[in-house]
C-alpha atoms as a PDB file:
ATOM      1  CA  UNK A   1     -18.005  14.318   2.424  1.00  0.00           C
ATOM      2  CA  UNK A   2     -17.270  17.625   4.417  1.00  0.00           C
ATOM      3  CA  UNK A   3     -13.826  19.070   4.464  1.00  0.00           C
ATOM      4  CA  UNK A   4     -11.601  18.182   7.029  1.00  0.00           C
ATOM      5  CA  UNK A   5     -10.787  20.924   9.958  1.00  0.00           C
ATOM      6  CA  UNK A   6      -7.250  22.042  10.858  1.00  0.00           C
ATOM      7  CA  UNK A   7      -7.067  19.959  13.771  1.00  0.00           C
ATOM      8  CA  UNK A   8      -8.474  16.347  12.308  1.00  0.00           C
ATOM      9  CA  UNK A   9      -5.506  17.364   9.943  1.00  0.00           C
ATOM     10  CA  UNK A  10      -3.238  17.868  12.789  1.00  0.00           C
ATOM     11  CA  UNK A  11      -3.892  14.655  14.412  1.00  0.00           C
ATOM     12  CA  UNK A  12      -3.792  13.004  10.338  1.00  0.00           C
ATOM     13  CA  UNK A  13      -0.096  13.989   9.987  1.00  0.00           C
ATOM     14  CA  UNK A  14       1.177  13.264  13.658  1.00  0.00           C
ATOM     15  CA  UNK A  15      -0.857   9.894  13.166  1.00  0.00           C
ATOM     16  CA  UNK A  16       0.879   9.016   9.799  1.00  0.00           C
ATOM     17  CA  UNK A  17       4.173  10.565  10.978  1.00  0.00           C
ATOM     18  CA  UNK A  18       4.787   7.670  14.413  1.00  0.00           C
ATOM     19  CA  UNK A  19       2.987   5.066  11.569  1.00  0.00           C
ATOM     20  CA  UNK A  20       6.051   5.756   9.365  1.00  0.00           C
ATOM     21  CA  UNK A  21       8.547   5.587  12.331  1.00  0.00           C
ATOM     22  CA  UNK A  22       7.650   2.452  13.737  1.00  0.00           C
ATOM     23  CA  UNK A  23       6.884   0.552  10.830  1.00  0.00           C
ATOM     24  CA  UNK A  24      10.652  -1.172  10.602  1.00  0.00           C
ATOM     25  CA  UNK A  25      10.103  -2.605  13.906  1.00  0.00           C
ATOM     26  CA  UNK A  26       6.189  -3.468  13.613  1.00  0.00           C
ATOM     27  CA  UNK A  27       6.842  -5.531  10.427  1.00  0.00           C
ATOM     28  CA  UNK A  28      10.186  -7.103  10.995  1.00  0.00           C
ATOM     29  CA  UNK A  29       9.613 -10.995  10.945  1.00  0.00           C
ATOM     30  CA  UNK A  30       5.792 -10.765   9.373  1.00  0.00           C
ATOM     31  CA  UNK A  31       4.495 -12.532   6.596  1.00  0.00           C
ATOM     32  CA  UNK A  32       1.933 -11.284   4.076  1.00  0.00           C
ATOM     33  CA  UNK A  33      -1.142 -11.971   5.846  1.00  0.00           C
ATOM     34  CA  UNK A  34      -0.371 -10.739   8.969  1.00  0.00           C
ATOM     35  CA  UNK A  35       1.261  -7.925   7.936  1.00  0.00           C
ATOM     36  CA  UNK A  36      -1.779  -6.463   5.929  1.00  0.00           C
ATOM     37  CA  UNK A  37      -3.730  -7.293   8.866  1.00  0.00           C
ATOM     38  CA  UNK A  38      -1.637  -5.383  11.059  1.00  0.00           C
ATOM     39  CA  UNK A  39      -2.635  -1.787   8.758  1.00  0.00           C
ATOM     40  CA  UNK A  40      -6.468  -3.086   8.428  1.00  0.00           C
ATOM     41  CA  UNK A  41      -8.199   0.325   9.293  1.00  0.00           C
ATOM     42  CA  UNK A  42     -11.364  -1.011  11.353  1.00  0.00           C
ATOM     43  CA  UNK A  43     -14.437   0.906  11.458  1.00  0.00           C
ATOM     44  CA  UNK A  44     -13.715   4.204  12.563  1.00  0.00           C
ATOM     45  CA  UNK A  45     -13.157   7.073  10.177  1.00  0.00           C
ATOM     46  CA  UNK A  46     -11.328   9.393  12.151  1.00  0.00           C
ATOM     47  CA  UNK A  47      -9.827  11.578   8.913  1.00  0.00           C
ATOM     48  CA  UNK A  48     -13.084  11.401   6.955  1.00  0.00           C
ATOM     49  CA  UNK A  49     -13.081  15.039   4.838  1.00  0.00           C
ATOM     50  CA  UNK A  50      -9.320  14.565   4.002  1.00  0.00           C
ATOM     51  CA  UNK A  51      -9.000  14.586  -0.150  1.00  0.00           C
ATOM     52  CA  UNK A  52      -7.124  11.564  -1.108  1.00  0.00           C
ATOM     53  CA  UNK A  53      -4.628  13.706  -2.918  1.00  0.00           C
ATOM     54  CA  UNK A  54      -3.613  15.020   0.294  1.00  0.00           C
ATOM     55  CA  UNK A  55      -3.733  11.234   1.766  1.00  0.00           C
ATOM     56  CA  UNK A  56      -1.314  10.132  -0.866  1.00  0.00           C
ATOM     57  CA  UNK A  57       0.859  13.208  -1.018  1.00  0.00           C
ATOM     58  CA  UNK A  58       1.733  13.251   3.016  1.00  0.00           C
ATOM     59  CA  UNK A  59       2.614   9.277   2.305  1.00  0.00           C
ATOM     60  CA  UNK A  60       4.971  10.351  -0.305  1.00  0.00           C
ATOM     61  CA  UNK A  61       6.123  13.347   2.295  1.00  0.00           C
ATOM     62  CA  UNK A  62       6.877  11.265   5.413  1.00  0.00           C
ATOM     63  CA  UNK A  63       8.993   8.153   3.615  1.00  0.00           C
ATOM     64  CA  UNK A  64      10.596  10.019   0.535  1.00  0.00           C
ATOM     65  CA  UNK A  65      14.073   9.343   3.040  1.00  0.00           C
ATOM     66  CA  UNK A  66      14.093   5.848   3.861  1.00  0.00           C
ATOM     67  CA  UNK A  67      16.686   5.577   6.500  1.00  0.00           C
ATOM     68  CA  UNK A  68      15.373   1.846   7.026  1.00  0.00           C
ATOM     69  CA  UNK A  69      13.667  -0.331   4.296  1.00  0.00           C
ATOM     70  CA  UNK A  70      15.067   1.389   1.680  1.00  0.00           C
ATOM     71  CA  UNK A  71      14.734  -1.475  -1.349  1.00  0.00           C
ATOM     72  CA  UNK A  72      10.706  -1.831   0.345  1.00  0.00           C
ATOM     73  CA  UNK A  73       9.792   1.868  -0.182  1.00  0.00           C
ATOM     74  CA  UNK A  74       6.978   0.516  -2.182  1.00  0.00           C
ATOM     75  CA  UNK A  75       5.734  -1.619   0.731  1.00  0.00           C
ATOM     76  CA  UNK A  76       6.031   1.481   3.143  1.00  0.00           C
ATOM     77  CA  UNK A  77       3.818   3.508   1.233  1.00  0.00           C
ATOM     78  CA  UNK A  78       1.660   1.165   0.000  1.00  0.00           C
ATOM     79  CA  UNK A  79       1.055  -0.159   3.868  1.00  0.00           C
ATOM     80  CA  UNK A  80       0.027   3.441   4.931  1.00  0.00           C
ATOM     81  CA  UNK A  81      -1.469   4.961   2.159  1.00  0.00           C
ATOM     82  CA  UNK A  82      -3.764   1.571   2.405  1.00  0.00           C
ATOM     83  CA  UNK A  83      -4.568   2.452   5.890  1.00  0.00           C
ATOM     84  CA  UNK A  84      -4.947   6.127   5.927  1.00  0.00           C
ATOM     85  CA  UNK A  85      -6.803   6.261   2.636  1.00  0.00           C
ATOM     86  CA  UNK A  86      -9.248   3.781   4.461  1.00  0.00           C
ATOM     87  CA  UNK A  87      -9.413   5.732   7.723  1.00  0.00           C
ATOM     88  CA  UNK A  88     -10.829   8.677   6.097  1.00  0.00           C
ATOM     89  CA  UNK A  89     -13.603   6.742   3.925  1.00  0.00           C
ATOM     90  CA  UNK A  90     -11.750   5.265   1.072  1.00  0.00           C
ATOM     91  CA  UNK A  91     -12.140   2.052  -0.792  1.00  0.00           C
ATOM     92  CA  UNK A  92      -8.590   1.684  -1.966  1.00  0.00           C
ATOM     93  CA  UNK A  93      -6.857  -1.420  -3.075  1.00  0.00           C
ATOM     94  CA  UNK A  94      -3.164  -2.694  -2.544  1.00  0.00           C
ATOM     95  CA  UNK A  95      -1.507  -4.471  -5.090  1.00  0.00           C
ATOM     96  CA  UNK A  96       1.214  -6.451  -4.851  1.00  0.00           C
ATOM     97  CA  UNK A  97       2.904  -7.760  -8.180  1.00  0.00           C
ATOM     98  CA  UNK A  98       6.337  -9.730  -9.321  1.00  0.00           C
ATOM     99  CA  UNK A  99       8.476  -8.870 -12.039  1.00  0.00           C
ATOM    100  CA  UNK A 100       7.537 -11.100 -14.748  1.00  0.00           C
ATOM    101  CA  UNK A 101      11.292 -11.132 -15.728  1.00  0.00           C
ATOM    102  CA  UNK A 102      12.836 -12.141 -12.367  1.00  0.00           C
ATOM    103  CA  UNK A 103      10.387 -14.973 -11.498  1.00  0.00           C
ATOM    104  CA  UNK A 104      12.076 -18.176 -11.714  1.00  0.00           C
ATOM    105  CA  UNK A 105      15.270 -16.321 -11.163  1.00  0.00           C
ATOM    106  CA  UNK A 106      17.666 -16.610  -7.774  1.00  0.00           C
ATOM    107  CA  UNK A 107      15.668 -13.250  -6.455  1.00  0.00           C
ATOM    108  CA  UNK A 108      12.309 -12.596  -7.135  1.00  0.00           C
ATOM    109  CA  UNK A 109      11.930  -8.695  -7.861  1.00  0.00           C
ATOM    110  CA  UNK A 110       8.200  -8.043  -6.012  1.00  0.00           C
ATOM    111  CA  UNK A 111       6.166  -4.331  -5.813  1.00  0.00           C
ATOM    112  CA  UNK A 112       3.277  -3.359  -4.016  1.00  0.00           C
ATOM    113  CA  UNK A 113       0.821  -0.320  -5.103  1.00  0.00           C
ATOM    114  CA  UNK A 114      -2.381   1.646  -4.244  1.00  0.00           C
ATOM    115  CA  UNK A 115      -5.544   1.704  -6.364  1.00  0.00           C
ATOM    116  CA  UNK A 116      -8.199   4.010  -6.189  1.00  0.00           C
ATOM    117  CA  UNK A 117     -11.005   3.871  -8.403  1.00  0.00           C
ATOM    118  CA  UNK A 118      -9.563   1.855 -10.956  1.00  0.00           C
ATOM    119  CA  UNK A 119      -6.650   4.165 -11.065  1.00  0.00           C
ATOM    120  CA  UNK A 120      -3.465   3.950 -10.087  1.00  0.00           C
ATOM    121  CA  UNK A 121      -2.710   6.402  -6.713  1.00  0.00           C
ATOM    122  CA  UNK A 122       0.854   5.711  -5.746  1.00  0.00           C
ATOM    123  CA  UNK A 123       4.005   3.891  -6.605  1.00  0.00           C
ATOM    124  CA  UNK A 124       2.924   2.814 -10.013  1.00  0.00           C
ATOM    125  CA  UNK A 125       4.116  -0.637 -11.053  1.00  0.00           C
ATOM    126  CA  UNK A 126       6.771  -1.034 -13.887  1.00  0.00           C
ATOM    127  CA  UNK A 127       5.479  -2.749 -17.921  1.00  0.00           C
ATOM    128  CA  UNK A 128       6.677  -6.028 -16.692  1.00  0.00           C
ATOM    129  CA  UNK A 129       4.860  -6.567 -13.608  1.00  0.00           C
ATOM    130  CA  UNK A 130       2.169  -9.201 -12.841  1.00  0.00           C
ATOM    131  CA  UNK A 131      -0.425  -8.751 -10.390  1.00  0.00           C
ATOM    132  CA  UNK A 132      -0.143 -11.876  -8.238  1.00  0.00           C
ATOM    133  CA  UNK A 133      -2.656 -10.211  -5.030  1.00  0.00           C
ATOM    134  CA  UNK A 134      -4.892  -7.758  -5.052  1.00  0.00           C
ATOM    135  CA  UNK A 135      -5.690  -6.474  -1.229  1.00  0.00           C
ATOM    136  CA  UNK A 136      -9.239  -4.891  -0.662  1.00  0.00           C
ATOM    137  CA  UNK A 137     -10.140  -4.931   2.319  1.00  0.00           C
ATOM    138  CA  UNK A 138     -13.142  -7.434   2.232  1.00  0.00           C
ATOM    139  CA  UNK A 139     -11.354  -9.985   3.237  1.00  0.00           C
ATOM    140  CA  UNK A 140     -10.744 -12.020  -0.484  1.00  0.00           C
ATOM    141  CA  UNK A 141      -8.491 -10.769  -2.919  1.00  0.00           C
ATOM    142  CA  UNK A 142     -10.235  -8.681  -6.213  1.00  0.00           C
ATOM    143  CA  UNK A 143     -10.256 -10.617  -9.506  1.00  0.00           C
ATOM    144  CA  UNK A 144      -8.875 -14.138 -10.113  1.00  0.00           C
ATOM    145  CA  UNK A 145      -4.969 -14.280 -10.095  1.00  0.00           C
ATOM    146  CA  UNK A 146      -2.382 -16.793 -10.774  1.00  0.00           C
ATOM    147  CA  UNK A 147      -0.023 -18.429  -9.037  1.00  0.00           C
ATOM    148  CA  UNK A 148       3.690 -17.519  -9.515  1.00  0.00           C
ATOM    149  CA  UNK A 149       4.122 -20.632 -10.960  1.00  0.00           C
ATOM    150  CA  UNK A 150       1.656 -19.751 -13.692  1.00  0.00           C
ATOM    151  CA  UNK A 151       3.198 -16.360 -14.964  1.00  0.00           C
ATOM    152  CA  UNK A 152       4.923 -16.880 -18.657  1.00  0.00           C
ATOM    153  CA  UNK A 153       8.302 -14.808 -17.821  1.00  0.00           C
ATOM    154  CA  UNK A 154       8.199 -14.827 -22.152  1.00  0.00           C
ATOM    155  CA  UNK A 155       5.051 -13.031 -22.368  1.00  0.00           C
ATOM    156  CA  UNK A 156       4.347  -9.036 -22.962  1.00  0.00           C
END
């Protein structure tokens, strides 16, 4: 992959910057599916050349002061690092995972992350966390996972 130019960088950061802006209102109301659907990528690779490390450190930049969605910070920066990671070539995969502790509970303590090669990019998930969907992008979740229903809160 050749490196990215100052002004594919440029139009990376404004990009990323109105993404993080509008997000509140995009989402409000959405449910899982479309919501993912809504930061699918598409074919183009418009920031191909960009290093992921530079991907996931301008994420961390543009929402490290949530003025809005502050307990979803996770889901903020899981969304666009998701999408941006993709538009520039990336096979990364969003995880979204429950607090084994809190299921059955009144509230259900959820948290979304980014995987990229098997290793964990941004917004790592706590010890007791359960994978419950694993987002790739090829339309069918990665890797057989259980219902909520199925997670022992008792186990390690």
């Amino acid at each position: 992959m050749s490196e990215a130019g100052p002004l594919t960088r440029l139009r990376f950061k404004l990009s990323l910057w109105l993404a993080a802006r509008s997000m509140p209102a995009r989402i409000r109301g959405l449910d899982l599916a479309p919501l993912i659907a809504l930061y699918e990528a598409g074919p183009e690779r418009p920031y191909a050349g960009l290093p992921a490390a530079e991907i996931v450190a301008s994420v961390r930049r543009v929402t490290r002061h949530p003025w809005t969605m502050r307990n979803r910070r996770c889901l903020r920066q899981g969304l666009l690092a998701y999408r941006y990671l993709t538009l520039a070539g990336y096979d990364p995969e969003l995880h979204f995972g429950v607090d084994r502790a809190s299921v059955g509970g009144a509230k259900i303590s959820a948290h979304c992350w980014i995987v990229l090669d098997g290793k964990v990019e941004l917004v790592p998930p706590s010890p007791g966390m359960v994978t419950v969907f694993v987002h790739d992008g090829k339309g069918k979740p990665a890797g057989n996972l259980p219902p909520i229903e199925a997670i022992d809160r008792n186990a390690a």
